[in-house]
N, C-alpha and C. Protein backbone atom coordinates (compact mmCIF):
# COMPACT_ATOMS: atom_id res chain seq x y z
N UNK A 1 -23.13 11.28 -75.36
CA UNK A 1 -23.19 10.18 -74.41
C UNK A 1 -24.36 10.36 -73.46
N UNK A 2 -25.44 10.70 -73.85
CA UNK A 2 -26.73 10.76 -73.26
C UNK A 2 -26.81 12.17 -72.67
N UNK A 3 -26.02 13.02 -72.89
CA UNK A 3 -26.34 14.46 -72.82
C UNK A 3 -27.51 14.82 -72.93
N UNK A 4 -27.90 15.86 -72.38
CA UNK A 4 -29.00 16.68 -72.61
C UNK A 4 -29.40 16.84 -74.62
N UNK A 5 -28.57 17.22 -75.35
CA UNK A 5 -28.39 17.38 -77.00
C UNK A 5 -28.33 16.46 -77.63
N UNK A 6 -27.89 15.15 -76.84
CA UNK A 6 -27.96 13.85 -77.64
C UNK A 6 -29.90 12.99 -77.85
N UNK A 7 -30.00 13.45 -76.28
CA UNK A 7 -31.18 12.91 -76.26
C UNK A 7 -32.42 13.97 -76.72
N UNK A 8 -32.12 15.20 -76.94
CA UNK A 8 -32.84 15.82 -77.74
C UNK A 8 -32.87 15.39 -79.43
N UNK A 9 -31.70 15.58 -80.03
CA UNK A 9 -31.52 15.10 -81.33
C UNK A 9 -32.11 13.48 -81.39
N UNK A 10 -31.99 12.77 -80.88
CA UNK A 10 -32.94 11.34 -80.47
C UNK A 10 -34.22 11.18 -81.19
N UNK A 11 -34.34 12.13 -80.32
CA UNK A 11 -35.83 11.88 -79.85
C UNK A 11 -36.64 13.04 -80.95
N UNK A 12 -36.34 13.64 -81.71
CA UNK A 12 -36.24 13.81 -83.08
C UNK A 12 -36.34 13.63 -84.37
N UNK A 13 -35.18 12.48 -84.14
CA UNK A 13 -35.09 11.32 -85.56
C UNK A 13 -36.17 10.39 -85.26
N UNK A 14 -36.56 9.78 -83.69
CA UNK A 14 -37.37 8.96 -83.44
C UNK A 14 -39.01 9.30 -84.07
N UNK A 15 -38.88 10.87 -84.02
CA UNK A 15 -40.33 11.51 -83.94
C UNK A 15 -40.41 11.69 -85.62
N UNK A 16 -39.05 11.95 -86.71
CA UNK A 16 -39.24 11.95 -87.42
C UNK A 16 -39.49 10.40 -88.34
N UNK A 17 -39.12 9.41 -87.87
CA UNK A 17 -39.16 8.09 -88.15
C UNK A 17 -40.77 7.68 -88.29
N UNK A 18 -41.02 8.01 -86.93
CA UNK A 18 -42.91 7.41 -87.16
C UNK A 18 -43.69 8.49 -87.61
N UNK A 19 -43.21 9.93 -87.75
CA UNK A 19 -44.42 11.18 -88.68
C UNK A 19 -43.21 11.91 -89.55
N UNK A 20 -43.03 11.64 -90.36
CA UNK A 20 -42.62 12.77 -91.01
C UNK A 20 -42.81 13.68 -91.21
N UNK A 21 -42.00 15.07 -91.23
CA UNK A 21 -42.62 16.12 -91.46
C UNK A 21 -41.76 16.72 -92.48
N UNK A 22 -42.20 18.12 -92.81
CA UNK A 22 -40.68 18.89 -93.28
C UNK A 22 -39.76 18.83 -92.55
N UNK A 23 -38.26 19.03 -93.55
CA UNK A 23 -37.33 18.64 -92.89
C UNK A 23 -37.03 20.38 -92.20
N UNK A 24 -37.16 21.29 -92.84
CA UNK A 24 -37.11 22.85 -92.62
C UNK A 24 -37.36 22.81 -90.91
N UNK A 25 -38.79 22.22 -90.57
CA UNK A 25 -39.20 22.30 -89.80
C UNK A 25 -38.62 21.32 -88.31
N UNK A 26 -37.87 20.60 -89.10
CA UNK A 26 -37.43 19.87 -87.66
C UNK A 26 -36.11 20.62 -87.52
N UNK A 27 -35.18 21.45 -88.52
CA UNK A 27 -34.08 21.61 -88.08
C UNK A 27 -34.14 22.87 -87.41
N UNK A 28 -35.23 23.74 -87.26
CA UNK A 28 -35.98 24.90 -86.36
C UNK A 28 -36.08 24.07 -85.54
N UNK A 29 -36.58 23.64 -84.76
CA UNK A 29 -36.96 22.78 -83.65
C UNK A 29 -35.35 22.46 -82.88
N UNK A 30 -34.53 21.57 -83.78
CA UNK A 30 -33.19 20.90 -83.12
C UNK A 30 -32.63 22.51 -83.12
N UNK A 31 -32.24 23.17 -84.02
CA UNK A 31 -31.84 24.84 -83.35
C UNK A 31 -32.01 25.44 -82.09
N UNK A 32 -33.65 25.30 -82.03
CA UNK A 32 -34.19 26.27 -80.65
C UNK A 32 -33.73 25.43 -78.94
N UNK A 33 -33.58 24.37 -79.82
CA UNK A 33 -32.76 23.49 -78.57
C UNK A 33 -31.71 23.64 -78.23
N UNK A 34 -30.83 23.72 -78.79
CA UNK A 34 -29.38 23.73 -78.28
C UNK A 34 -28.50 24.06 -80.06
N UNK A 35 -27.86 25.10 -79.80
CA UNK A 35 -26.60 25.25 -80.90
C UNK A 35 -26.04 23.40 -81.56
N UNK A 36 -25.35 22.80 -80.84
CA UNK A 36 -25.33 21.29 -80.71
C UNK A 36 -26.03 20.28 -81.27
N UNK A 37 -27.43 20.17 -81.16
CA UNK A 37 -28.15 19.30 -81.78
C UNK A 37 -29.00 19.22 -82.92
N UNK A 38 -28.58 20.08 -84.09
CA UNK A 38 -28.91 19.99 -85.50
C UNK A 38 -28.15 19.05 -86.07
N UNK A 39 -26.49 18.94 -85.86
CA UNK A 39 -25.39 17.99 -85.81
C UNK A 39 -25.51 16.97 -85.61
N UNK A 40 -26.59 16.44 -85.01
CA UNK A 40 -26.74 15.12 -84.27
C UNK A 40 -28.00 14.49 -85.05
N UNK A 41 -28.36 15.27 -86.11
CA UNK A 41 -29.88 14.26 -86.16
C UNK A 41 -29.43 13.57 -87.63
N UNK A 42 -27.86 13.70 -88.28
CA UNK A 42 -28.01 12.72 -88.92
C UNK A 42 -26.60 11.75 -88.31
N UNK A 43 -26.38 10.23 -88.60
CA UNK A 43 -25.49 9.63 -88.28
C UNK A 43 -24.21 10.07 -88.93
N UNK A 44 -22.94 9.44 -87.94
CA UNK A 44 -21.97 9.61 -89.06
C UNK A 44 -20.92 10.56 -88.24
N UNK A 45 -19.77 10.53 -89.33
CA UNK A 45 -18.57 11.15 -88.19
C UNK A 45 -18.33 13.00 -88.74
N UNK A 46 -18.67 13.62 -87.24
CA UNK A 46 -18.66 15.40 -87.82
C UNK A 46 -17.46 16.27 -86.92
N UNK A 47 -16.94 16.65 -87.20
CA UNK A 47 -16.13 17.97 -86.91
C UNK A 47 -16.76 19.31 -86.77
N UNK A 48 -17.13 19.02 -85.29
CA UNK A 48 -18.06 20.58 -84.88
C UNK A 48 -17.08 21.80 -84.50
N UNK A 49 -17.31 22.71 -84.74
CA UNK A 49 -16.65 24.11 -84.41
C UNK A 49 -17.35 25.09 -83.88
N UNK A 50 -17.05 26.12 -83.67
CA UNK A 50 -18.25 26.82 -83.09
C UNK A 50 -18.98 26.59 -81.47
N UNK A 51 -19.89 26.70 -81.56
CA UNK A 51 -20.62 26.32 -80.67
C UNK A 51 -21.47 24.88 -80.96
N UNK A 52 -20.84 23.95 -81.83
CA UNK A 52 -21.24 22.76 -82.06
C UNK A 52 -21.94 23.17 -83.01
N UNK A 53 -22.30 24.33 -83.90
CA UNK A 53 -23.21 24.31 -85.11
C UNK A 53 -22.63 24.74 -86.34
N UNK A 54 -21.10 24.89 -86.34
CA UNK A 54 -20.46 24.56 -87.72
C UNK A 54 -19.69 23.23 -87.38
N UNK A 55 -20.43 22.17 -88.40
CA UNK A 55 -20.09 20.75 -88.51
C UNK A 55 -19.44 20.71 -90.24
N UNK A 56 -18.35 19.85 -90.07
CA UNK A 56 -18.07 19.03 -91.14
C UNK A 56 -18.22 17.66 -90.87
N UNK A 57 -18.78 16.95 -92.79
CA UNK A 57 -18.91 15.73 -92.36
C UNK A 57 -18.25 14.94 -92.71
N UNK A 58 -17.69 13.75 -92.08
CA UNK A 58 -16.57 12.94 -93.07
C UNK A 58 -17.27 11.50 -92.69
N UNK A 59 -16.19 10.62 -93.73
CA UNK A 59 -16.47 9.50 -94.43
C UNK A 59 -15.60 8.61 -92.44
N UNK A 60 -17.11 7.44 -92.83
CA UNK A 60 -16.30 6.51 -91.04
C UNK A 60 -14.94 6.63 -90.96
N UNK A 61 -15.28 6.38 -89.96
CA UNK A 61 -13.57 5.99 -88.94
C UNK A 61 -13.67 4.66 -89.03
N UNK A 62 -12.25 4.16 -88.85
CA UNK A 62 -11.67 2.72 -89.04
C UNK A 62 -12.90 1.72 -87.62
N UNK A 63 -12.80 0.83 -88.21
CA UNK A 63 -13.60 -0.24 -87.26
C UNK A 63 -12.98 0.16 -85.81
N UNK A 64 -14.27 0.27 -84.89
CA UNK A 64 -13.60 0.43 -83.58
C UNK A 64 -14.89 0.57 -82.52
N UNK A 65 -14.83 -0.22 -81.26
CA UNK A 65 -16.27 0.14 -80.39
C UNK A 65 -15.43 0.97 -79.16
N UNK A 66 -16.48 1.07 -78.31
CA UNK A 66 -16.68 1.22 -76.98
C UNK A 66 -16.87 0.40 -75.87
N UNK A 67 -16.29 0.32 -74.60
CA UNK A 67 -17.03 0.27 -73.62
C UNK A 67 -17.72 1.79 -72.85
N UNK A 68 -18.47 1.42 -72.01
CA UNK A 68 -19.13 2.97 -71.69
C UNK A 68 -19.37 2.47 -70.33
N UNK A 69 -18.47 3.61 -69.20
CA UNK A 69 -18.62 2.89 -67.72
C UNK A 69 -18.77 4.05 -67.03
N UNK A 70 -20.50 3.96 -66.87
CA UNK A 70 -20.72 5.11 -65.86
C UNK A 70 -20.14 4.92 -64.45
N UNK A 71 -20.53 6.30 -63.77
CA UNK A 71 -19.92 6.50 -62.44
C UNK A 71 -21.41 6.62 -61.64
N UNK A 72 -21.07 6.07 -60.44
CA UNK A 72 -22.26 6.20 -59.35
C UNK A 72 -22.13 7.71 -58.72
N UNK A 73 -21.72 8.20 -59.20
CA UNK A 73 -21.22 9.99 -58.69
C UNK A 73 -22.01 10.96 -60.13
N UNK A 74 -22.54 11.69 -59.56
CA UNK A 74 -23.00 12.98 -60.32
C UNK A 74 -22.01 14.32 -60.74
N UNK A 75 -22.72 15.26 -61.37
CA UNK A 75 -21.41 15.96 -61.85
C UNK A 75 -22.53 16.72 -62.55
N UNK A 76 -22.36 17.65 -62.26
CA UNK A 76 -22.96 19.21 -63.14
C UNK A 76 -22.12 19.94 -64.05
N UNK A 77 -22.74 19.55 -65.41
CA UNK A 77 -21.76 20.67 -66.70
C UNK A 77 -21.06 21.71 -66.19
N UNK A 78 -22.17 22.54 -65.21
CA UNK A 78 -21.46 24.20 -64.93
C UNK A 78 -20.41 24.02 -63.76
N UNK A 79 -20.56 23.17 -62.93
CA UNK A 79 -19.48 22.80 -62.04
C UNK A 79 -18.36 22.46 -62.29
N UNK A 80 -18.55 21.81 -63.77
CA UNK A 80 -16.98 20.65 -64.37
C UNK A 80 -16.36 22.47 -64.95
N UNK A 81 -17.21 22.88 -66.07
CA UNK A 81 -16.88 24.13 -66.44
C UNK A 81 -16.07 24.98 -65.97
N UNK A 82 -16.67 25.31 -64.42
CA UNK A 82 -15.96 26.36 -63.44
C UNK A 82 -14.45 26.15 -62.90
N UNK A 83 -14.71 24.68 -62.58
CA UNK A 83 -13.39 23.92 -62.35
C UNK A 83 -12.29 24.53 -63.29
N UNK A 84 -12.76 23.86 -64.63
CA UNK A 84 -11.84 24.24 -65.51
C UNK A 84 -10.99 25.18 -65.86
N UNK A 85 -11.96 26.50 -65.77
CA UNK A 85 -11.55 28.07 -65.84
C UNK A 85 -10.53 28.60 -64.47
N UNK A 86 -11.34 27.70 -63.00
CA UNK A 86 -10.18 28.28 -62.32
C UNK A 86 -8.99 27.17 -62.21
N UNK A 87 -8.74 25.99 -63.13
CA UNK A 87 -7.76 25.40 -63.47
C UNK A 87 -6.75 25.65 -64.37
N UNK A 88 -7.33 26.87 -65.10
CA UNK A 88 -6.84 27.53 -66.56
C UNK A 88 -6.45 26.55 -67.60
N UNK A 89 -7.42 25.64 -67.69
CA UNK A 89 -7.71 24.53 -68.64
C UNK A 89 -7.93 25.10 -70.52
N UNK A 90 -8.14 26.14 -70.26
CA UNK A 90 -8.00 26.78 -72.27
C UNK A 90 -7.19 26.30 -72.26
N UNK A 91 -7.34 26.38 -74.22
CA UNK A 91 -6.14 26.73 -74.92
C UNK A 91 -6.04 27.59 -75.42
N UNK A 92 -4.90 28.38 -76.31
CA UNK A 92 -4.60 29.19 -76.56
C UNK A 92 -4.83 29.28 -78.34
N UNK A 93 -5.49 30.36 -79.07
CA UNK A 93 -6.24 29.89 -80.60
C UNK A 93 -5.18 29.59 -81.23
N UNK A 94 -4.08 29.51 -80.94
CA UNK A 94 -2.93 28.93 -82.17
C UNK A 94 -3.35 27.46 -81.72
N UNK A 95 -2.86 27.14 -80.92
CA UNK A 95 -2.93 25.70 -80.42
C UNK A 95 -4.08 24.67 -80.71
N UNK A 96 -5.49 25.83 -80.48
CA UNK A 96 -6.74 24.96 -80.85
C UNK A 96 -6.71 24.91 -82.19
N UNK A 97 -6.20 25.67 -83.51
CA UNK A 97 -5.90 25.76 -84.96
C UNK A 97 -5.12 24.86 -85.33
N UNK A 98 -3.69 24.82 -84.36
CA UNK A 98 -3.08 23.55 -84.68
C UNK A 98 -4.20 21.99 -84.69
N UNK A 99 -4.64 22.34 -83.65
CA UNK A 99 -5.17 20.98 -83.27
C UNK A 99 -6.47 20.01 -84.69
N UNK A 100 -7.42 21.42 -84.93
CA UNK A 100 -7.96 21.25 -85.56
C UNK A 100 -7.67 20.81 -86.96
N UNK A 101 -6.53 21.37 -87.67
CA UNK A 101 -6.09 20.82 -88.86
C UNK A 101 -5.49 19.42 -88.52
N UNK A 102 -4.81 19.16 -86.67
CA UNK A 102 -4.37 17.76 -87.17
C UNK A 102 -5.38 16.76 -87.06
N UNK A 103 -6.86 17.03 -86.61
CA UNK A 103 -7.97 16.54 -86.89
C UNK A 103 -8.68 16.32 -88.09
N UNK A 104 -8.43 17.61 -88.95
CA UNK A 104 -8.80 17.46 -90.63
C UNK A 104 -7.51 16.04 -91.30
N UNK A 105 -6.71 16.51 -90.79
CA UNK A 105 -5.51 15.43 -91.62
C UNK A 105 -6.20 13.96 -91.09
N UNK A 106 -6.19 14.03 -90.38
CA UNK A 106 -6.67 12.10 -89.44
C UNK A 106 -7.66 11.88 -90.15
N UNK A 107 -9.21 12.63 -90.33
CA UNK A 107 -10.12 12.30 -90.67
C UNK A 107 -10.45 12.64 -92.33
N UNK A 108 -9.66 13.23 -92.70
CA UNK A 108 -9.37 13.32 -94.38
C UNK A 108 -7.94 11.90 -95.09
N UNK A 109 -8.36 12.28 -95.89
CA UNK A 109 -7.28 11.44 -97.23
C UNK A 109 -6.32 10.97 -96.92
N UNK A 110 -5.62 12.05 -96.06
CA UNK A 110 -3.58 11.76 -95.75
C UNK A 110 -4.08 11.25 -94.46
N UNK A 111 -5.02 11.12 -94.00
CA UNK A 111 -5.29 10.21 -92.42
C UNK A 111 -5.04 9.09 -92.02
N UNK A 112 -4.60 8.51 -91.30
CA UNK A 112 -4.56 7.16 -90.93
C UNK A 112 -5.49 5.99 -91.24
N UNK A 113 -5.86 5.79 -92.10
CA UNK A 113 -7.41 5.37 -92.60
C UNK A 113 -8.23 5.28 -91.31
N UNK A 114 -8.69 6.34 -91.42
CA UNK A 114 -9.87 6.74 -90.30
C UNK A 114 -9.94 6.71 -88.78
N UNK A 115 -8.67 6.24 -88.60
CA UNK A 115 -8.38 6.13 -87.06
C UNK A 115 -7.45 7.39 -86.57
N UNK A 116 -7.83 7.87 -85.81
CA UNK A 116 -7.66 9.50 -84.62
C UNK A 116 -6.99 9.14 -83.91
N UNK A 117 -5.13 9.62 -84.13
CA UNK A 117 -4.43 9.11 -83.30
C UNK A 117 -4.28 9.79 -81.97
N UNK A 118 -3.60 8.43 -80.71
CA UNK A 118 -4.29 9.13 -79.88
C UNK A 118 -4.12 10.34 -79.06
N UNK A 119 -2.72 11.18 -79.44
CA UNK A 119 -2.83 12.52 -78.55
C UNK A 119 -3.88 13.72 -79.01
N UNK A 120 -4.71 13.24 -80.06
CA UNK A 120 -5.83 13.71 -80.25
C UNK A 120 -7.31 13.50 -79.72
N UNK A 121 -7.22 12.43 -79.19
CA UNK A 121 -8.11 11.59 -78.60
C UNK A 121 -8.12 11.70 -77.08
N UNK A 122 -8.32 13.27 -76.88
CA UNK A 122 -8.53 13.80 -75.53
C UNK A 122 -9.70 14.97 -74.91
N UNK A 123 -9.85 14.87 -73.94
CA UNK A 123 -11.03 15.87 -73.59
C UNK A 123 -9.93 17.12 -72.21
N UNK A 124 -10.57 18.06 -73.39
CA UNK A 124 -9.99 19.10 -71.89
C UNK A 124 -10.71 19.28 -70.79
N UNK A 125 -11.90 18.42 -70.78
CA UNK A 125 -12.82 19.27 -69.48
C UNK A 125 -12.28 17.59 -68.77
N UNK A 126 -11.58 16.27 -68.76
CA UNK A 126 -11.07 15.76 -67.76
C UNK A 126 -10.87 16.11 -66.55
N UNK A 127 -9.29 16.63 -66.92
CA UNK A 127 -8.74 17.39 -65.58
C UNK A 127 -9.34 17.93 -64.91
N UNK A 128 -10.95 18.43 -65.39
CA UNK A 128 -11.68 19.44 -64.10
C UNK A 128 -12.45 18.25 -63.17
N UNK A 129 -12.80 17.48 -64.45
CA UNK A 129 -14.10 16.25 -63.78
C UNK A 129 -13.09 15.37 -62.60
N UNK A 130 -12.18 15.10 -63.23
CA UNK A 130 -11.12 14.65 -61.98
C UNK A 130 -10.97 15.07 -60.79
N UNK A 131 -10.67 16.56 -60.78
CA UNK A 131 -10.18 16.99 -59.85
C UNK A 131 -11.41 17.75 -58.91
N UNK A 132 -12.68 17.50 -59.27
CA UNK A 132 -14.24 17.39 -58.23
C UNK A 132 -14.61 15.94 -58.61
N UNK A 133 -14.09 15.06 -58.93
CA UNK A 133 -14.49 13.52 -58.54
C UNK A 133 -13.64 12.53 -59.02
N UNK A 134 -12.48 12.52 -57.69
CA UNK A 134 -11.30 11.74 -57.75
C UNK A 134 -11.35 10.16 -58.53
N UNK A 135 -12.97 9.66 -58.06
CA UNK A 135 -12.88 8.69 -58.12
C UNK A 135 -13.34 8.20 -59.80
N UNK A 136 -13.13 9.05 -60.53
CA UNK A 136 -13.05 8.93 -62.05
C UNK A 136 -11.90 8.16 -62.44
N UNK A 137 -11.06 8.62 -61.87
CA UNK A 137 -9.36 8.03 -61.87
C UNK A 137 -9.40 6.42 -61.99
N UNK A 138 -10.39 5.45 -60.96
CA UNK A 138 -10.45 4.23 -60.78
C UNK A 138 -11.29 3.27 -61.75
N UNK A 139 -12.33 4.51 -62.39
CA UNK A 139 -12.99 3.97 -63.89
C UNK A 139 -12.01 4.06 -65.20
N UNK A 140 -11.23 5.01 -65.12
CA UNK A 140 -9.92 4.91 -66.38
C UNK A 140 -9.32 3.59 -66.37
N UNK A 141 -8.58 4.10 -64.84
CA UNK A 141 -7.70 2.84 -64.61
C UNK A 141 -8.56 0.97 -65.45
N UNK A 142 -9.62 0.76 -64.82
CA UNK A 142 -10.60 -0.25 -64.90
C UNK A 142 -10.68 -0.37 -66.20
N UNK A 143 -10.86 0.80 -67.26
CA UNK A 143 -10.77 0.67 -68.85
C UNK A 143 -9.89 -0.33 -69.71
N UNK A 144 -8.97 0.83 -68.55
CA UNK A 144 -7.47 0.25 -69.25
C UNK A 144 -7.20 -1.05 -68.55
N UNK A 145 -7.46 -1.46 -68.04
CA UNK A 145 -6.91 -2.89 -67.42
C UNK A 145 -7.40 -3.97 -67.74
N UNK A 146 -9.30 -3.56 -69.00
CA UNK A 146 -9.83 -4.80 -69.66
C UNK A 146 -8.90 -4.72 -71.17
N UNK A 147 -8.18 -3.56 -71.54
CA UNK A 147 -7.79 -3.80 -72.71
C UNK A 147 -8.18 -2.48 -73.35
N UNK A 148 -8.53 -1.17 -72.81
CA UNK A 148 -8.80 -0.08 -73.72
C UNK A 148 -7.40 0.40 -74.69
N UNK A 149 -7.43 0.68 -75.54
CA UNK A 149 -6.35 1.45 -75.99
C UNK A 149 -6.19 3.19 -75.47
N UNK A 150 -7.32 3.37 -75.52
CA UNK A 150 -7.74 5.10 -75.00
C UNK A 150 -8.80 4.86 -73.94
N UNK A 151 -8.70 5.54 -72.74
CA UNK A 151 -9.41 5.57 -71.67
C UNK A 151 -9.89 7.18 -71.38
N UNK A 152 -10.68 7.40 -71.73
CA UNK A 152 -11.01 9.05 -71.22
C UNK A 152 -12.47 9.72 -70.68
N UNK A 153 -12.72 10.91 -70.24
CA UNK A 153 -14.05 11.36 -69.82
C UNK A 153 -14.92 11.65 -70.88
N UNK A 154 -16.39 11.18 -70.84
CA UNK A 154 -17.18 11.51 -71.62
C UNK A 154 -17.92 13.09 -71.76
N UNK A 155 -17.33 14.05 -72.08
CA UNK A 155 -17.77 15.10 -71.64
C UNK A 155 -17.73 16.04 -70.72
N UNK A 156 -18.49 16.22 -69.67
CA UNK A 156 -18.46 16.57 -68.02
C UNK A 156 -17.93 15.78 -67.57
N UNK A 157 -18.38 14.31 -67.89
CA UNK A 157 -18.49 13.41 -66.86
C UNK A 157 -19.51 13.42 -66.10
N UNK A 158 -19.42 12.40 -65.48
CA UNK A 158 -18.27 11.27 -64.63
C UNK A 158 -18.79 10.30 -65.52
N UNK A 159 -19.53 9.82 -66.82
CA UNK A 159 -18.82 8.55 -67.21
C UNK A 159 -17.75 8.51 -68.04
N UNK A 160 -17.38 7.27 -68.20
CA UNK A 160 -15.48 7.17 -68.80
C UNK A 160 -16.17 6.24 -70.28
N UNK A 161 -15.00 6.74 -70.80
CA UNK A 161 -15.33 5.39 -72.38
C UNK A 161 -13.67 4.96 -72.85
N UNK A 162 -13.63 3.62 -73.18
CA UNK A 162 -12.47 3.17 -73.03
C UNK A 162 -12.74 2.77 -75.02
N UNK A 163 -11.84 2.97 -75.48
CA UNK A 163 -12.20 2.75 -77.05
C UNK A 163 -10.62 1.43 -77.64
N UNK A 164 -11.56 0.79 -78.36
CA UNK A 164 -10.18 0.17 -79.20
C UNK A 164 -10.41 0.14 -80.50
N UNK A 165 -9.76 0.13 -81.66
CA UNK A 165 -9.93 -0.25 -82.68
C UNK A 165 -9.29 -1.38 -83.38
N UNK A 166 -10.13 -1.46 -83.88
CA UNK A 166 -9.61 -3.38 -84.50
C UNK A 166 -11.13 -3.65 -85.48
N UNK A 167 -10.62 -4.70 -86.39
CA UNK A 167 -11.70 -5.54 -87.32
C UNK A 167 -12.26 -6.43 -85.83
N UNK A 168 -13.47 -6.36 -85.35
CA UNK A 168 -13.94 -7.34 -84.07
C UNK A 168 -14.21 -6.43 -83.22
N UNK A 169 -13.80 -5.18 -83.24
CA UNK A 169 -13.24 -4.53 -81.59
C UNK A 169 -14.84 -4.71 -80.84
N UNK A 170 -16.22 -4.95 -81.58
CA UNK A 170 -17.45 -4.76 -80.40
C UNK A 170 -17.09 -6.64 -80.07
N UNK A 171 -16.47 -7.17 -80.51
CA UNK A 171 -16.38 -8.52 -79.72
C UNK A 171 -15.85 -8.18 -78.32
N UNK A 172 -14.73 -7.41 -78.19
CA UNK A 172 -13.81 -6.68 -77.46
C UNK A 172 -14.31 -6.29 -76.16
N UNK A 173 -14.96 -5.38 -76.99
CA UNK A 173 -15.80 -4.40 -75.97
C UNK A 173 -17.01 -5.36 -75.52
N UNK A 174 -17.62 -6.04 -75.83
CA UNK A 174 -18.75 -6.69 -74.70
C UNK A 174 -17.95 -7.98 -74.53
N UNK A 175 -17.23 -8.15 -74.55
CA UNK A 175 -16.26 -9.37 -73.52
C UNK A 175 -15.98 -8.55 -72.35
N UNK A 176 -15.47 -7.23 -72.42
CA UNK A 176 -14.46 -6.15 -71.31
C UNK A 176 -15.81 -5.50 -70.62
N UNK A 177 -16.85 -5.54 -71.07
CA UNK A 177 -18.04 -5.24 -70.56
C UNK A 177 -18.40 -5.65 -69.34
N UNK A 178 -18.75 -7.39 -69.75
CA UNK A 178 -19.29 -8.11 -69.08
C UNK A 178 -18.28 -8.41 -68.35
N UNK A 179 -16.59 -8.35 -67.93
CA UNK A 179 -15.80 -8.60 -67.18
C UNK A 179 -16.16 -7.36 -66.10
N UNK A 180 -16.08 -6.35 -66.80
CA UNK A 180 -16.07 -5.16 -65.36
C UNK A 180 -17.79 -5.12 -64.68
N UNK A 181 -18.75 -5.58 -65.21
CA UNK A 181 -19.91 -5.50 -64.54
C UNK A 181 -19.90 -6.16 -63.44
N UNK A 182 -18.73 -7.40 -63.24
CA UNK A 182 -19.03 -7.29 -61.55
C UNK A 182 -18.60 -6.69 -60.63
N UNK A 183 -17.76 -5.60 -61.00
CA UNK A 183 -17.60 -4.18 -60.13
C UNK A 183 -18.29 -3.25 -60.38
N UNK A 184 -18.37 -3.01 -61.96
CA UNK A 184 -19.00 -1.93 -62.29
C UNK A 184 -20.47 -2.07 -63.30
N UNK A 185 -21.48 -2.48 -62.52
CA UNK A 185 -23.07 -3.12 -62.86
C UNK A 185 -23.11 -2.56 -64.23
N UNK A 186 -22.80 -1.05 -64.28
CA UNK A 186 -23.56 0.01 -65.36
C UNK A 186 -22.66 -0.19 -66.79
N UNK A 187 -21.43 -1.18 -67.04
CA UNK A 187 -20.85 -1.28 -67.93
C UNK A 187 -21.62 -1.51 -68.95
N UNK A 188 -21.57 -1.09 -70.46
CA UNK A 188 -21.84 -2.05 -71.32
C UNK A 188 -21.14 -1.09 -72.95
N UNK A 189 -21.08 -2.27 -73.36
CA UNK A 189 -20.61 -2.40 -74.81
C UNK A 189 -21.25 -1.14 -75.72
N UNK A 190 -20.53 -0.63 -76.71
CA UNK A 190 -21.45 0.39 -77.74
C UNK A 190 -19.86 0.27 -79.45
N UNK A 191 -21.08 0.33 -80.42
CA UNK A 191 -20.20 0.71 -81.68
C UNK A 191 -20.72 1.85 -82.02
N UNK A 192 -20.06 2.41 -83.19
CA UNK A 192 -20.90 3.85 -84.07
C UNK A 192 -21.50 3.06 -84.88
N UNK A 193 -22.99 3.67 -84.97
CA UNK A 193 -23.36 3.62 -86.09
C UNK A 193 -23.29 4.74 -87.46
N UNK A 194 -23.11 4.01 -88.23
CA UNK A 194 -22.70 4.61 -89.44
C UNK A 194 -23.96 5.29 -90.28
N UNK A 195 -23.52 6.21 -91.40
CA UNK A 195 -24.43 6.63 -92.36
C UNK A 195 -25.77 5.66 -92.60
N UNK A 196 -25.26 4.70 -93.08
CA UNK A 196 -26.17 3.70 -93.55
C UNK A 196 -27.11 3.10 -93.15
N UNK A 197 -26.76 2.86 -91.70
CA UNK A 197 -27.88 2.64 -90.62
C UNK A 197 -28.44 3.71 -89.86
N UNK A 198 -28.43 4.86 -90.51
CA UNK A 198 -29.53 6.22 -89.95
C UNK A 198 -30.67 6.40 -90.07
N UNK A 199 -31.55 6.94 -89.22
CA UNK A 199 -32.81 7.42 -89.55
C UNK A 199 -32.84 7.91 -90.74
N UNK A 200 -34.10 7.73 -91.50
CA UNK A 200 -34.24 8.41 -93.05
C UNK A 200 -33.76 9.86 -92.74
N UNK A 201 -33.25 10.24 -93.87
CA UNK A 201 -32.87 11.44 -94.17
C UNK A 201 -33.36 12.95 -93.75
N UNK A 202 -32.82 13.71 -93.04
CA UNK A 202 -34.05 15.29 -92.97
C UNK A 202 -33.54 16.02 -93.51
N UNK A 203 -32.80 16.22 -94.57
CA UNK A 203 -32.37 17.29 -95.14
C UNK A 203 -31.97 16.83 -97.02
């Protein structure tokens, strides 16, 4: 969500789009950047582990957009982080093992056709971003009140993304867009893009 790794991996595919090079050579490059953004330079839905650099890749998720509603409040990774730890926000490795296979099941075969149900459809670093910027609470709420099905933190934070799925759902989402932009200016609409519409290939 415009992370530091997103907009590295970006700006990447962008660079590989107008010069091509070896592909060897760009995935040295997305490496020396961040563990995270080798994962990111092709489209498509991945299951990172690790430090974001063991990815699996799977086949889309069921039709479904975004709204994306930043916050006028700032928020530092290592701050949300710290929070967390003295919140005792882990989990415990059985629990993250559980979790992960019920992530393989959703996004494999016996899955819901491609839709991540939602007590999976959570971020543990919330509770920290919350609890150093209360007023995250009033962008959820706002999600959920155009029609999100799932309302949650993007990361660190402080922006929120409210998701629905449905055949239409980016109709959805830039109707619920353009409703909250007259409170909240920075709203706007987003879908995934899929395999198909990716930058040519680097690997």
């Amino acid at each position: 969500m415009g992370g530091g790794s997103a907009d590295a991996a970006a700006a990447l595919r962008l660079a590989v789009a107008v010069a091509p090079g070896r592909p060897e050579e760009v995935d040295l490059v997305a490496a020396s950047l961040g563990s995270d953004v080798p994962n990111q330079l092709v489209a498509g839905v991945g299951l990172g582990t690790g430090a974001g650099d063991l990815v699996e890749r799977y086949e889309p998720l069921a039709p479904h957009a975004y709204v994306v509603l930043p916050a006028d409040a700032r928020l530092a990774a290592a701050a949300v982080y710290g929070e967390a730890d003295r919140l005792g926000l882990g989990r415990p490795e059985a629990e993250l093992l559980d979790r992960y296979n019920a992530l393989v099941d959703a996004l494999g075969p016996v899955g819901e056709a491609g839709r991540i149900p939602g007590p999976l459809l959570v971020n543990d670093l919330q509770e920290a971003a919350l609890s150093l910027c209360p007023a995250i609470g009033e962008l959820l709420e706002a999600l959920t009140s155009v029609g999100a099905e799932h309302a949650l933190v993007s990361g660190s934070g402080p922006t929120t993304i409210g998701i629905r799925w449905a055949e239409g759902a980016l109709d959805w989402a830039s109707n619920a867009a353009e409703e909250l932009r007259a409170t909240h200016p920075g709203a706007v609409a987003a879908s995934p893009v899929n395999a198909e519409f990716a930058m040519p290939e680097l690997a």
